[in-house]
C-alpha atoms as a PDB file:
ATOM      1  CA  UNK A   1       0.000   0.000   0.000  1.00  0.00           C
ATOM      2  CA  UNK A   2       1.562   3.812  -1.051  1.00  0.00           C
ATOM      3  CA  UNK A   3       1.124   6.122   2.073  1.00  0.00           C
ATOM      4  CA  UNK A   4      -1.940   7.077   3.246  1.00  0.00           C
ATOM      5  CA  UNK A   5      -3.261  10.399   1.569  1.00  0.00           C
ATOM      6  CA  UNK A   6      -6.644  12.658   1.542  1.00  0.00           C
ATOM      7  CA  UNK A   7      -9.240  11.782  -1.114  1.00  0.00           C
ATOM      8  CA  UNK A   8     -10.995  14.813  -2.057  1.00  0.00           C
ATOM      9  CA  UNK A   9     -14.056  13.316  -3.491  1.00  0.00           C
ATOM     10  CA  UNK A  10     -16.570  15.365  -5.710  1.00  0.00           C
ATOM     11  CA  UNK A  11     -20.136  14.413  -4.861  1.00  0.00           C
ATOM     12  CA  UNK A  12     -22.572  15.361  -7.732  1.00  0.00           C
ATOM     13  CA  UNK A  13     -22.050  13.289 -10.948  1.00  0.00           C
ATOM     14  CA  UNK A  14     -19.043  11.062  -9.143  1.00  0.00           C
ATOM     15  CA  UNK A  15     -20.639   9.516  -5.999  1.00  0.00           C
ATOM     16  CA  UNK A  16     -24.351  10.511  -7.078  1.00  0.00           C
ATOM     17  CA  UNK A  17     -25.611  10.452 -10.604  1.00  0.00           C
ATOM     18  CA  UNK A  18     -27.503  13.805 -10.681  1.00  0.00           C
ATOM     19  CA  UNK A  19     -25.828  15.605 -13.234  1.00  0.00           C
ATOM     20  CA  UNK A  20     -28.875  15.343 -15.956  1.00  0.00           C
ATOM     21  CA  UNK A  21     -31.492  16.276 -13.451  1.00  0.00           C
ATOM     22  CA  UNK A  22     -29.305  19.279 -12.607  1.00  0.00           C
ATOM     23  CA  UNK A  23     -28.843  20.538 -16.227  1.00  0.00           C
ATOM     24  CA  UNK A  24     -32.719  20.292 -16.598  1.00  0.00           C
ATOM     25  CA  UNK A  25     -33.122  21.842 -13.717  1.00  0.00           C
ATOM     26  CA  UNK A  26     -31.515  24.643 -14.904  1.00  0.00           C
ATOM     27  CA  UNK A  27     -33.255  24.443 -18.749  1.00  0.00           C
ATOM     28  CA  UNK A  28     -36.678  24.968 -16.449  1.00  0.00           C
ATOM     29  CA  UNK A  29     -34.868  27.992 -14.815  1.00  0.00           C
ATOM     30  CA  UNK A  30     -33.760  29.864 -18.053  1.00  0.00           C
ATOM     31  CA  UNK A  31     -36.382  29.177 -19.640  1.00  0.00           C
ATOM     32  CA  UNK A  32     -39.342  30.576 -16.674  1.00  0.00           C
ATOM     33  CA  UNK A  33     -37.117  33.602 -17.285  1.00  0.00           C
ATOM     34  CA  UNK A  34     -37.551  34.242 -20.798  1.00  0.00           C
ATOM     35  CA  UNK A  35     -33.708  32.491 -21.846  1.00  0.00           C
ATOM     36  CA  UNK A  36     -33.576  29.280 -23.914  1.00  0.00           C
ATOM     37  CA  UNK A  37     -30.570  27.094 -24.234  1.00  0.00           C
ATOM     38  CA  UNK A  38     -29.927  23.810 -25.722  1.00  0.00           C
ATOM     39  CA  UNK A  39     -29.767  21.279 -22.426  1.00  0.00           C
ATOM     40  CA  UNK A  40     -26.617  19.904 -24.347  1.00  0.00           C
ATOM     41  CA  UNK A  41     -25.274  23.636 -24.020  1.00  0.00           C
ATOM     42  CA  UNK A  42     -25.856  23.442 -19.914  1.00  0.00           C
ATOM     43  CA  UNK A  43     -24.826  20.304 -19.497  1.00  0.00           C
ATOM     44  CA  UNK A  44     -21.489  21.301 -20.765  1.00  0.00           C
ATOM     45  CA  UNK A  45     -20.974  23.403 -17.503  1.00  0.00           C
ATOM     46  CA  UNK A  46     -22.488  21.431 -15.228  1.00  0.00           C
ATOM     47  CA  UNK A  47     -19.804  20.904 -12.587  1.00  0.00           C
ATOM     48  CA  UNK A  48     -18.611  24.416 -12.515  1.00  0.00           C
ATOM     49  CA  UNK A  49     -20.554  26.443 -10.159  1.00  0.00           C
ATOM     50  CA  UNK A  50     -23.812  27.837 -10.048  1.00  0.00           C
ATOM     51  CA  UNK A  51     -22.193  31.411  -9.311  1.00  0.00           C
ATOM     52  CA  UNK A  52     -20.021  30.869 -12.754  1.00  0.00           C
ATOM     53  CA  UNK A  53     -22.673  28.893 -15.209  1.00  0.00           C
ATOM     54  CA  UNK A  54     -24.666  32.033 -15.926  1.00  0.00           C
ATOM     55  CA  UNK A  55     -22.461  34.161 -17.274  1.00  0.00           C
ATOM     56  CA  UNK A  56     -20.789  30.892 -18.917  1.00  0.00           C
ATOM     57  CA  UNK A  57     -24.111  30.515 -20.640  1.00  0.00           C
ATOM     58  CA  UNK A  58     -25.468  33.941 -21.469  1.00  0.00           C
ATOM     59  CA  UNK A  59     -22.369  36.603 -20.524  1.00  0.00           C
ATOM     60  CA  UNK A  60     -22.240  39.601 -18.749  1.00  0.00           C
ATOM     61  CA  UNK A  61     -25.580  40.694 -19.761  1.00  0.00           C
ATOM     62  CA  UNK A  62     -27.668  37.576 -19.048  1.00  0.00           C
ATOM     63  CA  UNK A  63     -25.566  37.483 -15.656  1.00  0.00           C
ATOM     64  CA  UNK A  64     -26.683  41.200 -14.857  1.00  0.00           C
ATOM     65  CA  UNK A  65     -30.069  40.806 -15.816  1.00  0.00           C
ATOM     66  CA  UNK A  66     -31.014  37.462 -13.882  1.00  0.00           C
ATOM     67  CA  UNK A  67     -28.029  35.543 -12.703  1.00  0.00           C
ATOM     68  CA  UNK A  68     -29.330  35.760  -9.258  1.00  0.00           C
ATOM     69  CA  UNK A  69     -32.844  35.246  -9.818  1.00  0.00           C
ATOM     70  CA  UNK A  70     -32.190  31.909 -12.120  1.00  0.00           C
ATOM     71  CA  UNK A  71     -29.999  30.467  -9.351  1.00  0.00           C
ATOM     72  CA  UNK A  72     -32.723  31.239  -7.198  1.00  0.00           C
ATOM     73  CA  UNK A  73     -35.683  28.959  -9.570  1.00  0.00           C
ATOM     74  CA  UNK A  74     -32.722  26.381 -10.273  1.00  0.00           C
ATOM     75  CA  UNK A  75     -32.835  25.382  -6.772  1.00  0.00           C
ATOM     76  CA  UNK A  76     -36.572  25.650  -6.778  1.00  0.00           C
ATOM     77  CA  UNK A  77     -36.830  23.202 -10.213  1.00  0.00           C
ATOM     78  CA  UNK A  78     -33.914  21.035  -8.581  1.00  0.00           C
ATOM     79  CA  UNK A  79     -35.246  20.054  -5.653  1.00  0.00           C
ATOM     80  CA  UNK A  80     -38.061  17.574  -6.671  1.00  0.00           C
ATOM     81  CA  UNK A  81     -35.696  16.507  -9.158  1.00  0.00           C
ATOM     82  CA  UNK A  82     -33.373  15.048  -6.540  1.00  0.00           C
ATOM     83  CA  UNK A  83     -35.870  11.998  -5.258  1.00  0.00           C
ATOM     84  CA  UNK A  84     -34.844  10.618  -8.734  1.00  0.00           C
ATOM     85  CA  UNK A  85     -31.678  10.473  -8.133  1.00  0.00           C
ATOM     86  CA  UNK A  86     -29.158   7.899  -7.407  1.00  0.00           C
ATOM     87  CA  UNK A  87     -25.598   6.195  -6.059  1.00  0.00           C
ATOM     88  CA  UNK A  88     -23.845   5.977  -8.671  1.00  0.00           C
ATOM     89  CA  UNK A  89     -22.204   1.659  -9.041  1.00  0.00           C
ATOM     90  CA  UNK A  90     -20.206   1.223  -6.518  1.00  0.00           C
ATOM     91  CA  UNK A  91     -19.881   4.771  -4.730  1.00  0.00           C
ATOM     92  CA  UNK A  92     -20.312   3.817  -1.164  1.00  0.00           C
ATOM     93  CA  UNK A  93     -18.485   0.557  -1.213  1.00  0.00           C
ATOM     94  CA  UNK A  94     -15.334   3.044  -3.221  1.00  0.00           C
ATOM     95  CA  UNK A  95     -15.123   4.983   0.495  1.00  0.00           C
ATOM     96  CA  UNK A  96     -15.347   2.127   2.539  1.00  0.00           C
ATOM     97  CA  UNK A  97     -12.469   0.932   0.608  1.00  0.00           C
ATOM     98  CA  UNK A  98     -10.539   4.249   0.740  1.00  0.00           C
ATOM     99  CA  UNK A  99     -11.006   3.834   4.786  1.00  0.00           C
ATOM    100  CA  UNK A 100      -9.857   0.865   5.062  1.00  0.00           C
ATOM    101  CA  UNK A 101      -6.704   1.615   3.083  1.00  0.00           C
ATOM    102  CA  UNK A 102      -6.062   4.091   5.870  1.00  0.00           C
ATOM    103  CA  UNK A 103      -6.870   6.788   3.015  1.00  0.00           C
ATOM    104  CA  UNK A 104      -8.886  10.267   5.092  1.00  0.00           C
ATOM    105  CA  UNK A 105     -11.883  10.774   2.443  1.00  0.00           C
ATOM    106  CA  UNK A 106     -13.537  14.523   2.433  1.00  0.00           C
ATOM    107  CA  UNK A 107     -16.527  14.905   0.090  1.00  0.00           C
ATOM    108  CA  UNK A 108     -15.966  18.300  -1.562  1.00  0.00           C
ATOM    109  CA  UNK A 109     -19.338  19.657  -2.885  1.00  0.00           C
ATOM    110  CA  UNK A 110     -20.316  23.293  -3.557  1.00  0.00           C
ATOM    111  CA  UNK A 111     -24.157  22.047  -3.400  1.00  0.00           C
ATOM    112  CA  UNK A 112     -26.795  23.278  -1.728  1.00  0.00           C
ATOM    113  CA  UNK A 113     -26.476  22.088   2.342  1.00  0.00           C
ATOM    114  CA  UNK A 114     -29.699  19.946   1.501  1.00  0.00           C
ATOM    115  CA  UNK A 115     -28.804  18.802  -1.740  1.00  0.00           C
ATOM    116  CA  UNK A 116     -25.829  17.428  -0.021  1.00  0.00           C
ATOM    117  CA  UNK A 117     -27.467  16.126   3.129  1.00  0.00           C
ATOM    118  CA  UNK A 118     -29.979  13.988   0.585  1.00  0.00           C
ATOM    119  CA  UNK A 119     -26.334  12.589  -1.296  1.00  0.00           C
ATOM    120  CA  UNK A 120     -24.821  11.898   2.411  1.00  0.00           C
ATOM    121  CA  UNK A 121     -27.849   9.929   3.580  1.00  0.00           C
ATOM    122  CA  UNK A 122     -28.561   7.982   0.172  1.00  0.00           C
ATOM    123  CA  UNK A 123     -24.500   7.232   0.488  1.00  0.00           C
ATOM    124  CA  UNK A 124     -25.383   6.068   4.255  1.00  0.00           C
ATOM    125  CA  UNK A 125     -21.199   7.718   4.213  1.00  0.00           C
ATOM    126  CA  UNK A 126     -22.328  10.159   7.217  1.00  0.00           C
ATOM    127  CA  UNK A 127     -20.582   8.055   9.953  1.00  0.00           C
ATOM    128  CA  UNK A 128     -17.650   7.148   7.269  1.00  0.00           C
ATOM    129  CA  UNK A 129     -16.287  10.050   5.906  1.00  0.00           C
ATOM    130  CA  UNK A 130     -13.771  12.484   7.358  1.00  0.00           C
ATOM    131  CA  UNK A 131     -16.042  15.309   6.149  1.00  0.00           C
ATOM    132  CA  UNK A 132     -17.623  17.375   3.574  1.00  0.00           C
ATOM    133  CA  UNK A 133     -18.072  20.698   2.215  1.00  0.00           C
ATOM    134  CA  UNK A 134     -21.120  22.742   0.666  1.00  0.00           C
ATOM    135  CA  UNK A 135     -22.271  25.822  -1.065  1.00  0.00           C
ATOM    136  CA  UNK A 136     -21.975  27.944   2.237  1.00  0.00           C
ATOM    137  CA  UNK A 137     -17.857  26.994   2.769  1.00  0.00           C
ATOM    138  CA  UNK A 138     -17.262  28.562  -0.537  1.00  0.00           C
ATOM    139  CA  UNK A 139     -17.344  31.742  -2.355  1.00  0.00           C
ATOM    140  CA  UNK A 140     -15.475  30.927  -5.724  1.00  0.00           C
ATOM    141  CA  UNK A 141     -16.783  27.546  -7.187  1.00  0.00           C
ATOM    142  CA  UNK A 142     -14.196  25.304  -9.640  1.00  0.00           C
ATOM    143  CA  UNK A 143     -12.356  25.071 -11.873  1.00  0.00           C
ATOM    144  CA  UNK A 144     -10.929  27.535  -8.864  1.00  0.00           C
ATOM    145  CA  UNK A 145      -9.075  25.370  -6.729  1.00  0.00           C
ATOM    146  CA  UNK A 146     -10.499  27.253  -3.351  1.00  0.00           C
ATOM    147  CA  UNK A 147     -13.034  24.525  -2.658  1.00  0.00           C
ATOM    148  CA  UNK A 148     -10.816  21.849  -2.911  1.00  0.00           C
ATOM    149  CA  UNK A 149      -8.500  23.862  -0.185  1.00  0.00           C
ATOM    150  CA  UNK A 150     -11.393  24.344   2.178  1.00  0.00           C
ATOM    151  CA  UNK A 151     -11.934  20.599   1.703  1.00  0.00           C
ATOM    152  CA  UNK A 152      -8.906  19.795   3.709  1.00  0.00           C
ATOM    153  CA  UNK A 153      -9.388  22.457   6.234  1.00  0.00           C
ATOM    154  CA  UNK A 154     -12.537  21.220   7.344  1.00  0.00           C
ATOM    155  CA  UNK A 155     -10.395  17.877   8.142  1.00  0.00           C
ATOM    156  CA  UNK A 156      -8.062  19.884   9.867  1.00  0.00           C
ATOM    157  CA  UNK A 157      -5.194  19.336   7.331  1.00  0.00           C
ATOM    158  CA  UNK A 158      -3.213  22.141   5.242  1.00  0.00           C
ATOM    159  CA  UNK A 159      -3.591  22.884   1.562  1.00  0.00           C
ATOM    160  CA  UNK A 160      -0.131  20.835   0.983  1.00  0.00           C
ATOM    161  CA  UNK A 161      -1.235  18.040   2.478  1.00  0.00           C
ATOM    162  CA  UNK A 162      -0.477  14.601  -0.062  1.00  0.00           C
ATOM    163  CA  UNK A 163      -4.021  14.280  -1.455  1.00  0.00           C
ATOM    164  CA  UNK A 164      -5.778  13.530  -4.764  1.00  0.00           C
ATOM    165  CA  UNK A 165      -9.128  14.732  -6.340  1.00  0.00           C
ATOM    166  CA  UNK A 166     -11.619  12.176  -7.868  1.00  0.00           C
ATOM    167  CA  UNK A 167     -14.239  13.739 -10.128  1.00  0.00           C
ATOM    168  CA  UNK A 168     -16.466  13.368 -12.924  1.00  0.00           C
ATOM    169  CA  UNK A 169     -16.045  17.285 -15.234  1.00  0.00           C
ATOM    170  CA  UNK A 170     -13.015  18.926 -16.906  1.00  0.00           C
ATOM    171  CA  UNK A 171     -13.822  21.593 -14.014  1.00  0.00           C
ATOM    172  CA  UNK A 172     -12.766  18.874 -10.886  1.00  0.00           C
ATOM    173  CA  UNK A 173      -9.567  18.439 -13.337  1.00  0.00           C
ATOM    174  CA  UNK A 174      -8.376  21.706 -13.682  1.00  0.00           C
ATOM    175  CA  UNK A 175      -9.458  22.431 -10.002  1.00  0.00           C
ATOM    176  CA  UNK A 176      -7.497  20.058  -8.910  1.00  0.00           C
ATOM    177  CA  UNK A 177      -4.725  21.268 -11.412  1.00  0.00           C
ATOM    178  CA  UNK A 178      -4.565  24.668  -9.737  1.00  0.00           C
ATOM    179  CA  UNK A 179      -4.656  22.758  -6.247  1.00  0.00           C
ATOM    180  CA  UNK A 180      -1.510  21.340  -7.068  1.00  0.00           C
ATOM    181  CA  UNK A 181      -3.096  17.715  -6.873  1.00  0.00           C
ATOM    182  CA  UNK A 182      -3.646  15.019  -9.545  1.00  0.00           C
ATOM    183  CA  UNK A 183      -7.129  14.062 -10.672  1.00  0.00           C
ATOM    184  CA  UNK A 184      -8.879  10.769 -10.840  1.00  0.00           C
ATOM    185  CA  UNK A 185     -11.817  10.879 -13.140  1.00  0.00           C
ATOM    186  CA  UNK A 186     -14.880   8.750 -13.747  1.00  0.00           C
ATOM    187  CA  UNK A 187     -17.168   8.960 -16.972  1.00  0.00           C
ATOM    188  CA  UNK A 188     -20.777   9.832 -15.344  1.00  0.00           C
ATOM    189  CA  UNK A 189     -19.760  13.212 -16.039  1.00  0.00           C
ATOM    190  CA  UNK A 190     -20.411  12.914 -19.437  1.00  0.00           C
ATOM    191  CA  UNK A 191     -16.970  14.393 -20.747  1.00  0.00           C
ATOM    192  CA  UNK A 192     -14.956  12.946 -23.177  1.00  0.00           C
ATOM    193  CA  UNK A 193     -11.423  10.672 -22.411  1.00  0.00           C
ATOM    194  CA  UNK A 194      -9.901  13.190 -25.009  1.00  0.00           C
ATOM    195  CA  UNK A 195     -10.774  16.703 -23.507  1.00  0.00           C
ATOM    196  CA  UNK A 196     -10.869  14.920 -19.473  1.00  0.00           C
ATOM    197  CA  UNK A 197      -7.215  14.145 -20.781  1.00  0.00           C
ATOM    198  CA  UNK A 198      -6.270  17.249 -21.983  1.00  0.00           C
ATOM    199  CA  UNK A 199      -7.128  19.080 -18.868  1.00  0.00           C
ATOM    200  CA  UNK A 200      -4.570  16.930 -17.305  1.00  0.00           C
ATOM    201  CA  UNK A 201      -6.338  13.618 -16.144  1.00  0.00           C
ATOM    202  CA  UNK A 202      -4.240  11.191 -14.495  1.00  0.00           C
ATOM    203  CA  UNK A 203      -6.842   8.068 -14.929  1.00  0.00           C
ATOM    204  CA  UNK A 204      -9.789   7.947 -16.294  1.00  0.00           C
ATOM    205  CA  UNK A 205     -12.701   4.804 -15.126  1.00  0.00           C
ATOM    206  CA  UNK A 206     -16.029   4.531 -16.126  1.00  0.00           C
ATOM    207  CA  UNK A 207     -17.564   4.217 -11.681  1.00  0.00           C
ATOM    208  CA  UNK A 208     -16.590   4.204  -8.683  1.00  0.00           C
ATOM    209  CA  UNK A 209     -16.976   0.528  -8.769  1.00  0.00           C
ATOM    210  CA  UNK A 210     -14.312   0.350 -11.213  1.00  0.00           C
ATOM    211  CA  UNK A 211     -11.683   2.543  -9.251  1.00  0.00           C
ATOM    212  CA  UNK A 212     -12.317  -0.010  -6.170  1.00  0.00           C
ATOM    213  CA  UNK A 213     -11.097  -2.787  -8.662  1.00  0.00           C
ATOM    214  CA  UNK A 214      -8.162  -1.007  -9.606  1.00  0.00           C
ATOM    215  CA  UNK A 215      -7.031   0.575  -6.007  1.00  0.00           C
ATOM    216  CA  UNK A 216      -3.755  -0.833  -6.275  1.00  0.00           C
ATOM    217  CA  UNK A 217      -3.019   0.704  -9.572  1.00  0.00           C
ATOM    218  CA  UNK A 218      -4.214   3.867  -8.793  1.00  0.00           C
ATOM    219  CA  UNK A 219      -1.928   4.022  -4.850  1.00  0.00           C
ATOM    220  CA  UNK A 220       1.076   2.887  -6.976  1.00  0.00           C
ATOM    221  CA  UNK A 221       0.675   5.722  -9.219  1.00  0.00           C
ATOM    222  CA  UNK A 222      -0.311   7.966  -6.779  1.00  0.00           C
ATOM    223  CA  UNK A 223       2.956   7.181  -5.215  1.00  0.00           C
END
């Protein structure tokens, strides 16, 4: 076994597969608000923040004009959307395995406090991990690498601490780029190996189930 490090572990789209009601959920938003977009066009930034995917979307103006009244409706159209969502193979049984490895695991999320209390309690992970992180620890969302920092404070460890990120977007990768850590991604996000690799991707796996198969890989290269 390599030494013991943090896992910084994205929740949305990596542990839980909520991505696609997310990006409708913000379609339904935009488009109560007189904006249209092609869900294909959303879905492109889900996993960058809320605070960043309006202007990414619609610029400066759109942002000026109803940024924080469509973040406001996206959490409205979100939340019945959640009860469809679900683990993603293999998530839970990925952090027991991390645990047992002797491996800290923080869940770094910029969701919504309830969003992530409904993705703790479906993961039954409460009691397991080291800790987590939501919308309300963070002011700039990824790709900036500040909530993968406050990740590790919350566990009481410093932003140089030997860690890796596990994610699901090009946005966890180049988060975890300008963290200074390497990046473990799986597929759910719905990214391609080509541009997941070009934002600097050490390994790429389809679930969480399949990074539990290949632990031992993944601590060798980790080092």
């Amino acid at each position: 076994m390599s030494a013991p490090r943090i896992a910084v572990l994205d929740v949305d789209g990596t542990l839980v597969d909520s991505n696609y009601q997310h990006a409708l959920a913000w379609y339904r938003a935009f488009r109560s608000l007189g904006e249209i977009y092609p869900v294909w066009r959303i879905h492109r930034r889900i996993g960058m923040g809320g605070d960043q995917l309006v202007r990414a979307l619609g610029g400066d103006e759109v942002e000026e004009r109803i940024g924080d009244e469509a973040r406001k409706r996206w959490v409205q159209e979100a939340d019945p959307l959640m009860a469809e969502v679900s683990p993603l193979p293999g998530a839970r049984e990925f952090i027991l395995a991390l645990k047992e490895r002797g491996h800290r695991v923080v869940l770094a999320s910029s969701g919504k406090p309830h969003h992530v209390d409904q993705s703790l309690d479906m993961l039954d992970v409460r009691d397991v991990v080291d800790g987590w992180t939501t919308s309300e620890d963070v002011a700039a969302t990824k790709p900036a690498p500040e909530l993968l920092h406050v990740a590790l404070k919350k566990i009481g460890e410093p932003e140089d601490a030997p860690s890796f990120v596990v994610g699901d977007s090009v946005y966890d990768v180049q988060a975890a780029k300008n963290a200074g850590m390497p990046a473990i991604v799986v597929r759910s996000g719905g990214f391609g190996d080509d541009e997941l690799r070009a934002a600097g991707a050490m390994a790429i796996y389809d679930t969480p189930a399949d990074l539990t198969a290949h632990l031992d890989a993944l601590e060798h290269d980790l080092g």
